[in-house]
C-alpha atoms as a PDB file:
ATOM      1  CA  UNK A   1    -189.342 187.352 -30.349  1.00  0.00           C
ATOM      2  CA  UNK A   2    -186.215 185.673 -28.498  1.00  0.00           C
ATOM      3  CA  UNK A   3    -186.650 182.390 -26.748  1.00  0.00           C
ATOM      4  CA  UNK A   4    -185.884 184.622 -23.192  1.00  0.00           C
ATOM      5  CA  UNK A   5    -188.634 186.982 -23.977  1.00  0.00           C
ATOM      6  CA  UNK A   6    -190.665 184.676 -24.666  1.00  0.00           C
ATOM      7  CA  UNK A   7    -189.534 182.184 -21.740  1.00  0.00           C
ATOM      8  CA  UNK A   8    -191.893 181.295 -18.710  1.00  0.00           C
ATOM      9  CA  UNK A   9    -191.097 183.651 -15.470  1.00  0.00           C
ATOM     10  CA  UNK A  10    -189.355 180.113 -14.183  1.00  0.00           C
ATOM     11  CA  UNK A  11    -187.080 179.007 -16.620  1.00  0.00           C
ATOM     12  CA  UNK A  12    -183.607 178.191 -16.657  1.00  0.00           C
ATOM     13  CA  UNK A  13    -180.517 178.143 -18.760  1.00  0.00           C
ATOM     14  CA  UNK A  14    -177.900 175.629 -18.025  1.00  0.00           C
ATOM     15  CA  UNK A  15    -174.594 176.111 -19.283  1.00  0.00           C
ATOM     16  CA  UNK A  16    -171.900 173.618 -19.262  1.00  0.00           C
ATOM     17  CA  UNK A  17    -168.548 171.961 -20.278  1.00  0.00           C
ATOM     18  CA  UNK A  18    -166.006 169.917 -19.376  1.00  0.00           C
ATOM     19  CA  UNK A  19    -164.020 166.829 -21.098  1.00  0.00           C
ATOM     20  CA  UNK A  20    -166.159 164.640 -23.054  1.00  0.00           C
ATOM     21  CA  UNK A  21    -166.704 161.047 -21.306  1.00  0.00           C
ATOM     22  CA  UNK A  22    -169.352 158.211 -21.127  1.00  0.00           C
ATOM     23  CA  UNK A  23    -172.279 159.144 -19.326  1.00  0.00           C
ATOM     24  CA  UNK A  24    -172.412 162.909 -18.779  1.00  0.00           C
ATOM     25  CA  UNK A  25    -175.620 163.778 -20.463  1.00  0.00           C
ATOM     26  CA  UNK A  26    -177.119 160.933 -18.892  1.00  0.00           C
ATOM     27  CA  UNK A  27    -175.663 162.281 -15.587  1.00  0.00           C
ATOM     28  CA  UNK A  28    -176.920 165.781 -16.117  1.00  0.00           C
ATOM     29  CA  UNK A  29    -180.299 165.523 -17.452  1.00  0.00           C
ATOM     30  CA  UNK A  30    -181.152 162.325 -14.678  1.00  0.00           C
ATOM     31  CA  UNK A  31    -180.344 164.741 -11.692  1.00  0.00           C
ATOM     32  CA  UNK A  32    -182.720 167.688 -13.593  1.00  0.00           C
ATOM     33  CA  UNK A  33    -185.485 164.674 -14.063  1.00  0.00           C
ATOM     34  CA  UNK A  34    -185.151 163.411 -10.285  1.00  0.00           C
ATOM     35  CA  UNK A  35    -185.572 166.780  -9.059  1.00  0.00           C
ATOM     36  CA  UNK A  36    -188.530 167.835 -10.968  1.00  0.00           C
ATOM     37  CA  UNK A  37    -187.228 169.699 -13.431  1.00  0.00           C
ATOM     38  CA  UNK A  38    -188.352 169.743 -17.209  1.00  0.00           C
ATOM     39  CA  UNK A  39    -185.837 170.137 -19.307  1.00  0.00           C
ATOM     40  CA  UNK A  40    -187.686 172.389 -22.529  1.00  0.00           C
ATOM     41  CA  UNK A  41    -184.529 172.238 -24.974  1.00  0.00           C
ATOM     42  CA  UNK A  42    -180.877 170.898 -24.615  1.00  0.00           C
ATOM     43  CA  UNK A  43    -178.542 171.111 -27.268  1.00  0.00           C
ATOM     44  CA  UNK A  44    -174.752 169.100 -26.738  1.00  0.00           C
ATOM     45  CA  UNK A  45    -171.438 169.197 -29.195  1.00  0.00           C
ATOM     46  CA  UNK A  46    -168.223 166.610 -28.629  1.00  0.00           C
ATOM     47  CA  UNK A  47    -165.562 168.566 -30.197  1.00  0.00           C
ATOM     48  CA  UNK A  48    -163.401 165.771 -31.054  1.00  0.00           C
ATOM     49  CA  UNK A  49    -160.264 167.647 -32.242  1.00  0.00           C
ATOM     50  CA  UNK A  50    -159.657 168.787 -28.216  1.00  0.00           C
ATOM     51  CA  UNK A  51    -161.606 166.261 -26.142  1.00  0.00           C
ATOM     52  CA  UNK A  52    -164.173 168.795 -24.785  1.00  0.00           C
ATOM     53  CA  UNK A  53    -167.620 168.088 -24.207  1.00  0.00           C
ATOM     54  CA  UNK A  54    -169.981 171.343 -24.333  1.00  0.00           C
ATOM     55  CA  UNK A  55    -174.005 171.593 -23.248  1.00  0.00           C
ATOM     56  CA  UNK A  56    -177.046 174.321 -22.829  1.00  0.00           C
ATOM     57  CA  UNK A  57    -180.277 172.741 -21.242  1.00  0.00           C
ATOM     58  CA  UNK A  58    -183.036 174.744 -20.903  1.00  0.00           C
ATOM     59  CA  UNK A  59    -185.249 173.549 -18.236  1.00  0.00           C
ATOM     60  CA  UNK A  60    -188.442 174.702 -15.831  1.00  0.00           C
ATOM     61  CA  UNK A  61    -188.943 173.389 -12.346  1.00  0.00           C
ATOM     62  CA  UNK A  62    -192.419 171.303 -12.099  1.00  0.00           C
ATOM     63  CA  UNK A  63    -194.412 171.988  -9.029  1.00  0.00           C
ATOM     64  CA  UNK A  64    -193.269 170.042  -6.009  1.00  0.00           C
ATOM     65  CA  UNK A  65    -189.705 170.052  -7.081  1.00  0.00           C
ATOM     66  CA  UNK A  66    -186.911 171.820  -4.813  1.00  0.00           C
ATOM     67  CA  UNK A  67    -186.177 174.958  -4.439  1.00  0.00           C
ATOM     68  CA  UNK A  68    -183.757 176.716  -7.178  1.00  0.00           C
ATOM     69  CA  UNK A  69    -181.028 176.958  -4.355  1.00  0.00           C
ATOM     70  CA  UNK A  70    -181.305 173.545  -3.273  1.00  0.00           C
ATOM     71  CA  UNK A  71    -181.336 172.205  -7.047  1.00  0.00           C
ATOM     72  CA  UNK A  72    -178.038 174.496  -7.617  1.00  0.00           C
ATOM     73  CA  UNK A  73    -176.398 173.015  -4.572  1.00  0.00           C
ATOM     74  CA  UNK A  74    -176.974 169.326  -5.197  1.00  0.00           C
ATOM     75  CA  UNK A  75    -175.926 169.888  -9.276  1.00  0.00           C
ATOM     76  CA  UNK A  76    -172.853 171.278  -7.606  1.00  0.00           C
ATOM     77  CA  UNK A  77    -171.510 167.789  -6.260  1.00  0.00           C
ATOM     78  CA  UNK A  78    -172.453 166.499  -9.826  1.00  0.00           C
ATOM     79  CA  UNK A  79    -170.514 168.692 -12.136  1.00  0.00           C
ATOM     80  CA  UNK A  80    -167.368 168.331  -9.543  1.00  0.00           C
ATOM     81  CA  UNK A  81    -168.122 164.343 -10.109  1.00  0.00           C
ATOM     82  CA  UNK A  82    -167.663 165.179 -13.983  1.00  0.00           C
ATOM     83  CA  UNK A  83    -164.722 168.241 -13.507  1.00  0.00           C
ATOM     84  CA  UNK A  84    -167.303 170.598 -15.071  1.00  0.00           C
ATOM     85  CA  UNK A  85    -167.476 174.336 -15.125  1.00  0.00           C
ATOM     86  CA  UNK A  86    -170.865 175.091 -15.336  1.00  0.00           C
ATOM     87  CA  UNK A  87    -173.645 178.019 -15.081  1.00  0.00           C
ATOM     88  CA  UNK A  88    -177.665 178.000 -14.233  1.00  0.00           C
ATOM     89  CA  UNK A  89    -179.243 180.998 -14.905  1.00  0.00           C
ATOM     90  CA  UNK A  90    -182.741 182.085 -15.548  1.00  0.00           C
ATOM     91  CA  UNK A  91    -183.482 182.774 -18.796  1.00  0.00           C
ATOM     92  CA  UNK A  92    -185.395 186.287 -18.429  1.00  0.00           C
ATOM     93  CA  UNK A  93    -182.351 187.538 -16.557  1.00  0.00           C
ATOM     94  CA  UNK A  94    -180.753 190.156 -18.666  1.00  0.00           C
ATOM     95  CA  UNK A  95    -177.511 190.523 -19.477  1.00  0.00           C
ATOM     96  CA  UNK A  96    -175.744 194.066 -17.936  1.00  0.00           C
ATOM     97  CA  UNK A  97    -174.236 195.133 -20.944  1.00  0.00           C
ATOM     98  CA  UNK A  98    -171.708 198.645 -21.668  1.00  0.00           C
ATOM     99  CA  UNK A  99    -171.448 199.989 -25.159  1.00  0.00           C
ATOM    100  CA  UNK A 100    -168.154 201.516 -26.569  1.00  0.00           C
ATOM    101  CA  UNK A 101    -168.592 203.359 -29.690  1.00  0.00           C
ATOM    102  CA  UNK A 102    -166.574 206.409 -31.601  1.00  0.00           C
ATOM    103  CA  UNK A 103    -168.515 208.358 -34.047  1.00  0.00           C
ATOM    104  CA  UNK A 104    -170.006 205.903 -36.629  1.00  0.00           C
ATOM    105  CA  UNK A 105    -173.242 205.341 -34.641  1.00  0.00           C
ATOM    106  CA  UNK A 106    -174.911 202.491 -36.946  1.00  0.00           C
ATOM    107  CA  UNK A 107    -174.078 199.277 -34.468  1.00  0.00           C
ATOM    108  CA  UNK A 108    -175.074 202.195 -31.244  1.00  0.00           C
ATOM    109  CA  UNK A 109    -178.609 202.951 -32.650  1.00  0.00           C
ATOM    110  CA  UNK A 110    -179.267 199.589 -34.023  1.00  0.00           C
ATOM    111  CA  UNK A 111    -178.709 197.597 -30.433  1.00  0.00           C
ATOM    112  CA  UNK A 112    -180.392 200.036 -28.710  1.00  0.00           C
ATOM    113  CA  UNK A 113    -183.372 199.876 -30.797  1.00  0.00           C
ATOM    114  CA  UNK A 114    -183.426 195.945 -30.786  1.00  0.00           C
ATOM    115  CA  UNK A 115    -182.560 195.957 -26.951  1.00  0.00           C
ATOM    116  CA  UNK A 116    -185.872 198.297 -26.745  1.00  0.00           C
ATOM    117  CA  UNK A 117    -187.988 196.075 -28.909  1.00  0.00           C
ATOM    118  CA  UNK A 118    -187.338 193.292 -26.607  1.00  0.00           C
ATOM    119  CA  UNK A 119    -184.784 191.362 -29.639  1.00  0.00           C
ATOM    120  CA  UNK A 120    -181.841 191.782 -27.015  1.00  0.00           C
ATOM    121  CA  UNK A 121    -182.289 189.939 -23.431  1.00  0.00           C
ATOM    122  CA  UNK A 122    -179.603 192.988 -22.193  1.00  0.00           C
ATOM    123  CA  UNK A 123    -179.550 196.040 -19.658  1.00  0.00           C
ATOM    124  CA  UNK A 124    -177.417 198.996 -21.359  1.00  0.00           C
ATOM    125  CA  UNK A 125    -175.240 200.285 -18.385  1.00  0.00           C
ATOM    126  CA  UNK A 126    -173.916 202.857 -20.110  1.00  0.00           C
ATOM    127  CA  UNK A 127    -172.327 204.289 -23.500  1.00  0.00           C
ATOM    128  CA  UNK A 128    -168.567 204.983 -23.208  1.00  0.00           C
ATOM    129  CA  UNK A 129    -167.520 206.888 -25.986  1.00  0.00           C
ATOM    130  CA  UNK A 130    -163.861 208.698 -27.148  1.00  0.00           C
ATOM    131  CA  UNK A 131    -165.629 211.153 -28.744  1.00  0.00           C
ATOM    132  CA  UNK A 132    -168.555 213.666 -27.499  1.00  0.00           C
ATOM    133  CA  UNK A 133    -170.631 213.093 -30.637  1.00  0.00           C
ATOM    134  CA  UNK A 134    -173.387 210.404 -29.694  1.00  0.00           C
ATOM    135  CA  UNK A 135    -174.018 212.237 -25.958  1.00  0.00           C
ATOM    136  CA  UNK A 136    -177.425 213.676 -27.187  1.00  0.00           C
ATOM    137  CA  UNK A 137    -178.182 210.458 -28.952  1.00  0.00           C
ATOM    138  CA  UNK A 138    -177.743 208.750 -26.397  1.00  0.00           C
ATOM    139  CA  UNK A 139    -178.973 210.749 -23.452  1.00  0.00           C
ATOM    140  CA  UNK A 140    -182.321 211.274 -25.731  1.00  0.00           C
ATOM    141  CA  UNK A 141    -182.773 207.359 -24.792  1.00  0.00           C
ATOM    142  CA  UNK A 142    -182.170 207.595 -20.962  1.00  0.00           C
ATOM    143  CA  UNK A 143    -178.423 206.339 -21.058  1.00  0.00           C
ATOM    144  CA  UNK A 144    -175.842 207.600 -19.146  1.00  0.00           C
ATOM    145  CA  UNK A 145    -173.310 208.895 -21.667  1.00  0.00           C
ATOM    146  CA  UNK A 146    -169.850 208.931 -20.664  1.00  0.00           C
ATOM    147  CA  UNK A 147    -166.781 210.665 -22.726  1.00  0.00           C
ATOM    148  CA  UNK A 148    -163.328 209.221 -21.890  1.00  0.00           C
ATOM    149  CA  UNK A 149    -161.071 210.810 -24.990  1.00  0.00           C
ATOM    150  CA  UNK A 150    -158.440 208.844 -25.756  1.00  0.00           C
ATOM    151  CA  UNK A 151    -154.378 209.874 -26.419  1.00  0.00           C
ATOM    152  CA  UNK A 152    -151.031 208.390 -26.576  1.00  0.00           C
ATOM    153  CA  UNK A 153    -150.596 210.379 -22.820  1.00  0.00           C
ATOM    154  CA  UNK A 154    -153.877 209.536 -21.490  1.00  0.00           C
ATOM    155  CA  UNK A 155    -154.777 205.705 -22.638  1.00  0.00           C
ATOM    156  CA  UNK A 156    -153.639 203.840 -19.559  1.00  0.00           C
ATOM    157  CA  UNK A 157    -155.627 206.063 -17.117  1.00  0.00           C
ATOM    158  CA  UNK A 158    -158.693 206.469 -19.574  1.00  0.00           C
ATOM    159  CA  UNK A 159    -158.441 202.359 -19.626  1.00  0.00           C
ATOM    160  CA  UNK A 160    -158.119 202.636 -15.779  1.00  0.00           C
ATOM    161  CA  UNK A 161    -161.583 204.762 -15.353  1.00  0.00           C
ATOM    162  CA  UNK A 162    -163.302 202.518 -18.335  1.00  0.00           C
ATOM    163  CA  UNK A 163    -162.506 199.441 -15.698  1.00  0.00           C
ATOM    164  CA  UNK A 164    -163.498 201.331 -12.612  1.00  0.00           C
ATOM    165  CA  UNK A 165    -167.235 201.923 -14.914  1.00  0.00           C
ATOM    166  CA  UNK A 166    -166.998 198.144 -15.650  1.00  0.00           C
ATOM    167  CA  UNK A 167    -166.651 197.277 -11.795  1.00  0.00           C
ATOM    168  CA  UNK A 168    -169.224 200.274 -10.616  1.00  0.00           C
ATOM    169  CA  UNK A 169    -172.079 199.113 -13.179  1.00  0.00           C
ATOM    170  CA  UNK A 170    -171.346 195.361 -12.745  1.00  0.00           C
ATOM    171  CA  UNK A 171    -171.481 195.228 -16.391  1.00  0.00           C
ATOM    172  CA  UNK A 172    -170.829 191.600 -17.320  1.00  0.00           C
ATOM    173  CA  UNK A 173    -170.554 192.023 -21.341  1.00  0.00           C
ATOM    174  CA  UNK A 174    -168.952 195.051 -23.200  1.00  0.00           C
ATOM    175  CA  UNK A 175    -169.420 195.680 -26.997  1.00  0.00           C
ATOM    176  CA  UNK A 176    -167.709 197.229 -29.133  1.00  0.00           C
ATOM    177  CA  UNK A 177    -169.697 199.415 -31.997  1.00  0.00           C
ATOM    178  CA  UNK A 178    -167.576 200.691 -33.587  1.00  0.00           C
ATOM    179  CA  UNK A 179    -165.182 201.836 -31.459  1.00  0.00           C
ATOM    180  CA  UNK A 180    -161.987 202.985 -33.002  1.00  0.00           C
ATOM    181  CA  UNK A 181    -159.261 202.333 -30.355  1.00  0.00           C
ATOM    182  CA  UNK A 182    -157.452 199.261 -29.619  1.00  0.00           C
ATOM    183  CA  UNK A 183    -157.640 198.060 -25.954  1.00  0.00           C
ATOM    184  CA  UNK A 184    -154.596 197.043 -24.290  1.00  0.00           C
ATOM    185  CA  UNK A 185    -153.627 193.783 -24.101  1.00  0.00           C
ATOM    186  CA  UNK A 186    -153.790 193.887 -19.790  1.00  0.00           C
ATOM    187  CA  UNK A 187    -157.634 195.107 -20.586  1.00  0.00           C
ATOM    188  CA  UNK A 188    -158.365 192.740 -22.953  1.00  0.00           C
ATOM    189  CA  UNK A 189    -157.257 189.969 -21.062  1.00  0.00           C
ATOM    190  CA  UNK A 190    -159.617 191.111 -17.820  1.00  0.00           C
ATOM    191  CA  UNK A 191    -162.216 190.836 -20.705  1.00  0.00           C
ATOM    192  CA  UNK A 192    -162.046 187.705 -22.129  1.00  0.00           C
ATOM    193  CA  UNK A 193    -165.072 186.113 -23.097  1.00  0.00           C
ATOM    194  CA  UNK A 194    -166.805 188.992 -22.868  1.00  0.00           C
ATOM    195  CA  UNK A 195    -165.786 191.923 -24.750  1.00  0.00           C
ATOM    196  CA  UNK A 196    -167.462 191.910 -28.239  1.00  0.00           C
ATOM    197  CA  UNK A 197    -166.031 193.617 -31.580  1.00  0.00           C
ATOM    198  CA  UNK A 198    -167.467 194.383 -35.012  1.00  0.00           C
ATOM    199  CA  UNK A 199    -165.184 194.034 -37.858  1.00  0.00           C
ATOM    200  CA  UNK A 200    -166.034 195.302 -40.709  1.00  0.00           C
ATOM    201  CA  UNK A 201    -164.418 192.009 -43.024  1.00  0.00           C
ATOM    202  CA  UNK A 202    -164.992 189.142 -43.468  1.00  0.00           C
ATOM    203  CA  UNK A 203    -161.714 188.314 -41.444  1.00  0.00           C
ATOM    204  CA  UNK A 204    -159.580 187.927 -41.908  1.00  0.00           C
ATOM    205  CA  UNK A 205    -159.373 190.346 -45.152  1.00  0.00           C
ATOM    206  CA  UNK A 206    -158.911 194.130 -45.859  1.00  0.00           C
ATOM    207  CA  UNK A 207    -157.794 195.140 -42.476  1.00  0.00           C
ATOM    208  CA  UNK A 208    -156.926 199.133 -41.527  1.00  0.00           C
ATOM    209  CA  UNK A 209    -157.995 202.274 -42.903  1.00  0.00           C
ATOM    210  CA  UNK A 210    -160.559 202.042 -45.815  1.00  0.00           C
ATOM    211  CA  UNK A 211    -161.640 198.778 -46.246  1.00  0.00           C
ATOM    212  CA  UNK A 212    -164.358 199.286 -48.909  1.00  0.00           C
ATOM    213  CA  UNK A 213    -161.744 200.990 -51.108  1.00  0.00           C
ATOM    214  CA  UNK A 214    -159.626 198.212 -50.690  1.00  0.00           C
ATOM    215  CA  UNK A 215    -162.504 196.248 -51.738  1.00  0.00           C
ATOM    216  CA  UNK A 216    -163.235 197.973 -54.720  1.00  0.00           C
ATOM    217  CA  UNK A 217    -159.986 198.209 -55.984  1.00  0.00           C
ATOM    218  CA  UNK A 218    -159.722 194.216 -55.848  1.00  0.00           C
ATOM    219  CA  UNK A 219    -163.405 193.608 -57.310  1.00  0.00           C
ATOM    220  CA  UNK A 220    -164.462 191.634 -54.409  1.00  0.00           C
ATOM    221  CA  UNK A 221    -167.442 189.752 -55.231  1.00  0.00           C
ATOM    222  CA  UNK A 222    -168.817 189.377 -51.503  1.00  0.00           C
ATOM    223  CA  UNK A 223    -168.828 191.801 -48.682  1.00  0.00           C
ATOM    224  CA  UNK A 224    -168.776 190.170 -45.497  1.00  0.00           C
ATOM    225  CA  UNK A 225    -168.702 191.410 -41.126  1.00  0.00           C
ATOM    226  CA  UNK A 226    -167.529 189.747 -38.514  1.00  0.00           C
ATOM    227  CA  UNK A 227    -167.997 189.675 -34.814  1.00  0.00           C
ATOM    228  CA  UNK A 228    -165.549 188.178 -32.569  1.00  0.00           C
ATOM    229  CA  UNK A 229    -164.289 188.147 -28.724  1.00  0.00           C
ATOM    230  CA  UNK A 230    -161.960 190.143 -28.377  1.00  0.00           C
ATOM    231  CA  UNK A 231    -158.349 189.142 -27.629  1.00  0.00           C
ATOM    232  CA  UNK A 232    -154.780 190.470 -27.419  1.00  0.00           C
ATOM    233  CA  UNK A 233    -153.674 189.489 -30.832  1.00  0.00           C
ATOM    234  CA  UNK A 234    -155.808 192.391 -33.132  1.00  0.00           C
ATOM    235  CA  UNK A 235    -159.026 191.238 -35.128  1.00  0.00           C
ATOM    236  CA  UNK A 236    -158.143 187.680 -34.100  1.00  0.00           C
ATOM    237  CA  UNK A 237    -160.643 186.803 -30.982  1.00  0.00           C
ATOM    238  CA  UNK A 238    -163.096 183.518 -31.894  1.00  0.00           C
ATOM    239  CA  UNK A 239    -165.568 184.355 -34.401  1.00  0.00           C
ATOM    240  CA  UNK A 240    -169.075 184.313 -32.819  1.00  0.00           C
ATOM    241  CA  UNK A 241    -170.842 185.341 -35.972  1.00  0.00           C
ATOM    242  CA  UNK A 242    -170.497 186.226 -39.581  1.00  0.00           C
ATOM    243  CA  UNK A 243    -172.521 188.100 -42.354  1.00  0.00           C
ATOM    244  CA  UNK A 244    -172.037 188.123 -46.289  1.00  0.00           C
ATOM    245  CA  UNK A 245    -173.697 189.949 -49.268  1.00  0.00           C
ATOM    246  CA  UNK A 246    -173.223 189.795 -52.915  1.00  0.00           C
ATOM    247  CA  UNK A 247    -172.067 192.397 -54.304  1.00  0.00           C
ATOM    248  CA  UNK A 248    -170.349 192.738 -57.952  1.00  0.00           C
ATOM    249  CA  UNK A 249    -169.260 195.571 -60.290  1.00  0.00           C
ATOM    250  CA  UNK A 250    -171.595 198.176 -59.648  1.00  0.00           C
ATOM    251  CA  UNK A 251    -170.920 198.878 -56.615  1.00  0.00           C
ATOM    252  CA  UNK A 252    -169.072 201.979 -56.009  1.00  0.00           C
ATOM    253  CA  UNK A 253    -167.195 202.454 -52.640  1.00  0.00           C
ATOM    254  CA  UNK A 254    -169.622 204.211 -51.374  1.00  0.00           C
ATOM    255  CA  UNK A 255    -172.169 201.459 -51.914  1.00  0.00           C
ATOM    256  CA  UNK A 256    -170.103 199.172 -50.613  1.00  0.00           C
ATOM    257  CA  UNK A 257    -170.157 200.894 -47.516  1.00  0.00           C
ATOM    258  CA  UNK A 258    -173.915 200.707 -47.032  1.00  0.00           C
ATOM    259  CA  UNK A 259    -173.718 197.212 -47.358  1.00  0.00           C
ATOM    260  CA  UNK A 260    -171.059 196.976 -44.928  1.00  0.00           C
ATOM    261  CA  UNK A 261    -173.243 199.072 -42.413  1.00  0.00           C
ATOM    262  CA  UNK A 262    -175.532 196.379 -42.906  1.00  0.00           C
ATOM    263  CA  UNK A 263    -173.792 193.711 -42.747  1.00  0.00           C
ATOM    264  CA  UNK A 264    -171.840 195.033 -39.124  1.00  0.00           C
ATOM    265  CA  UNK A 265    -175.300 195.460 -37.451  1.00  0.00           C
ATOM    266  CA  UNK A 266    -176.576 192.293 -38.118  1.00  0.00           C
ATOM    267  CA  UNK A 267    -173.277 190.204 -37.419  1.00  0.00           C
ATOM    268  CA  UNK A 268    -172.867 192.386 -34.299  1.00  0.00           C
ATOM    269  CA  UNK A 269    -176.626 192.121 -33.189  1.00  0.00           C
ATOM    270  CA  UNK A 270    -176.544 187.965 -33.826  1.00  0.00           C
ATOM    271  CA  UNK A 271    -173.582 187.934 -31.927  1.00  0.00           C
ATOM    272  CA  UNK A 272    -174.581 189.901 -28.477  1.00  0.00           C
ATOM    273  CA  UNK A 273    -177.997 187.896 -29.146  1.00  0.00           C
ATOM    274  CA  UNK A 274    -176.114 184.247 -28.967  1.00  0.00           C
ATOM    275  CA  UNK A 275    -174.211 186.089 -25.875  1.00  0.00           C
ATOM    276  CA  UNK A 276    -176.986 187.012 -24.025  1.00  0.00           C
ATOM    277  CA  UNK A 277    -178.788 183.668 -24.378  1.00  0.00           C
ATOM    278  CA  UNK A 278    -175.814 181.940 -23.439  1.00  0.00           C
ATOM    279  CA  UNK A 279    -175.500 180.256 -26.577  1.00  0.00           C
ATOM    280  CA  UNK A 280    -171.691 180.718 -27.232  1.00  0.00           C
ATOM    281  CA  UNK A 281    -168.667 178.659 -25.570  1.00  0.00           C
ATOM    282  CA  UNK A 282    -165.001 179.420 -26.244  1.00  0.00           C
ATOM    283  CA  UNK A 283    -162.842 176.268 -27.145  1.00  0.00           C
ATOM    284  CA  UNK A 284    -159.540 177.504 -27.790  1.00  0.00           C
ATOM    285  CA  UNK A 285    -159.139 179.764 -30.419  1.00  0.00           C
ATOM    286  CA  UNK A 286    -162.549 179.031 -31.652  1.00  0.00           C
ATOM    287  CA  UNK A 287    -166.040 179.100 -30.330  1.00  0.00           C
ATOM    288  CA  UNK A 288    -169.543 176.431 -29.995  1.00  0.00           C
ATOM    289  CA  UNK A 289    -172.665 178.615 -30.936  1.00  0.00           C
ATOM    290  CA  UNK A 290    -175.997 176.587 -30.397  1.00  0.00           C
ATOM    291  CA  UNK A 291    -178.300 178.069 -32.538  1.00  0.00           C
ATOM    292  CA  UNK A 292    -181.220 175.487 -31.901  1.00  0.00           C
ATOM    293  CA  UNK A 293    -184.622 176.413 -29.578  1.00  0.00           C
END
């Protein structure tokens, strides 16, 4: 069960970060205390190497203390005290999330099982697909299935009516499963920070067409996934999560494959997961995941 499922009707997340300096834990977690609020977890990281100070506090309001709007307001004039960019949310909230898949339907059917299982705090707002393939898959579960095929001629207005379903849905998190076409760098830019791919490497090796092959035919010992933002520069958004096996040389291509399929839903799940509970920060090229309570 995920911490949000599992969360009280009343709690919040707090998400933060700004540059590190004396006194800004003490600054945030005093104003949640003098307002009546109980903080239930808070996890912090200094990232030395670029000065930035990152935090997620998650915290209930105690009877008697202010209301949420008046608690949001007053944090306000704190975090502008520390130059901090900052987020309170409640935890149960889900995340409005659109899913972008080709054919391969492994990453599809596995988030939309763990989303209905209550494993994924999300809302699917739709399945956008290149290919007509998944629509009875998809429909079968009560999501609106939409097919935007993809050429040379038609990219830039297929991009145009994927933004418009972005906008219309207020989607605020799009994954990739699977989906075998490379957004533009104007559209991946609109998305940063919250466009998720699945890669099916252990980046940043055996890129392209037929990756298992090209692990087979170099004996690879491990067989790895990895889910990233995504970014203008191809397969080289922060890494939000990543998944190895062991493989050695029994494995066929096709066997590697399986385990690849494995390893692609689980890196992809983890990764919307930490997104959803607000557990991932981008810091440069890289990312802070807080993987505590």
């Amino acid at each position: 069960m995920s911490e949000t499922a599992a969360a009280p009707a009343d709690t919040w997340i707090l998400t933060a970060h700004c540059r590190a300096a004396v006194g800004v834990v003490a600054a945030v977690t005093s104003y949640l205390a003098e307002n009546r609020c109980y903080i239930c977890a808070l996890e912090q990281f200094d990232d030395e190497s670029t000065a930035k100070f990152f935090m997620r506090a998650v915290f209930r309001p105690e009877p008697g203390a202010p209301p949420m709007a008046a608690i949001e307001a007053g944090f306000a004039a704190v975090a502008a005290r520390l130059g901090m960019t900052w987020m309170m949310r409640p935890a149960r909230q889900p995340t409005r999330t659109l899913i972008l898949v080709s054919k391969l339907d492994h990453c599809l059917m596995d988030l939309l099982y763990r989303q209905s299982k209550g494993d994924l705090n999300m809302v699917v707002t739709g399945v956008v697909s290149n290919h007509p393939d998944l629509r009875e898959r998809v429909e079968r579960e009560g999501i609106t299935f939409h097919h935007l095929p993809v050429t040379p001629e038609t990219k830039r207005d297929q991009e145009a009516r994927l933004w418009e379903l972005i906008q219309e849905t207020g989607t605020e998190l799009v994954v990739l499963a699977r989906y075998m076409q490379i957004l533009s760098d104007e559209l991946a830019e609109r998305l940063a920070g919250r466009c998720i791919n699945i890669h099916h490497s252990f980046l940043p090796s055996f890129k392209g067409a037929r990756p298992y092959h090209q692990a087979y035919e170099r004996g690879v010992k491990l067989i790895g996934a990895t889910a990233h933002y995504v970014t203008s520069d191809l397969d080289e958004g922060p890494i939000i999560e990543q998944v190895v096996t062991r493989v050695d040389h029994n494995y066929k291509p096709e066997d590697l494959a399986k385990v690849g399929r494995d390893n692609e839903c689980l890196a992809l799940a983890r990764a919307v997961k930490y997104h959803t509970e607000h557990r991932v920060f981008l810091d440069g090229r890289k990312t802070v995941v807080f993987l505590g309570s």
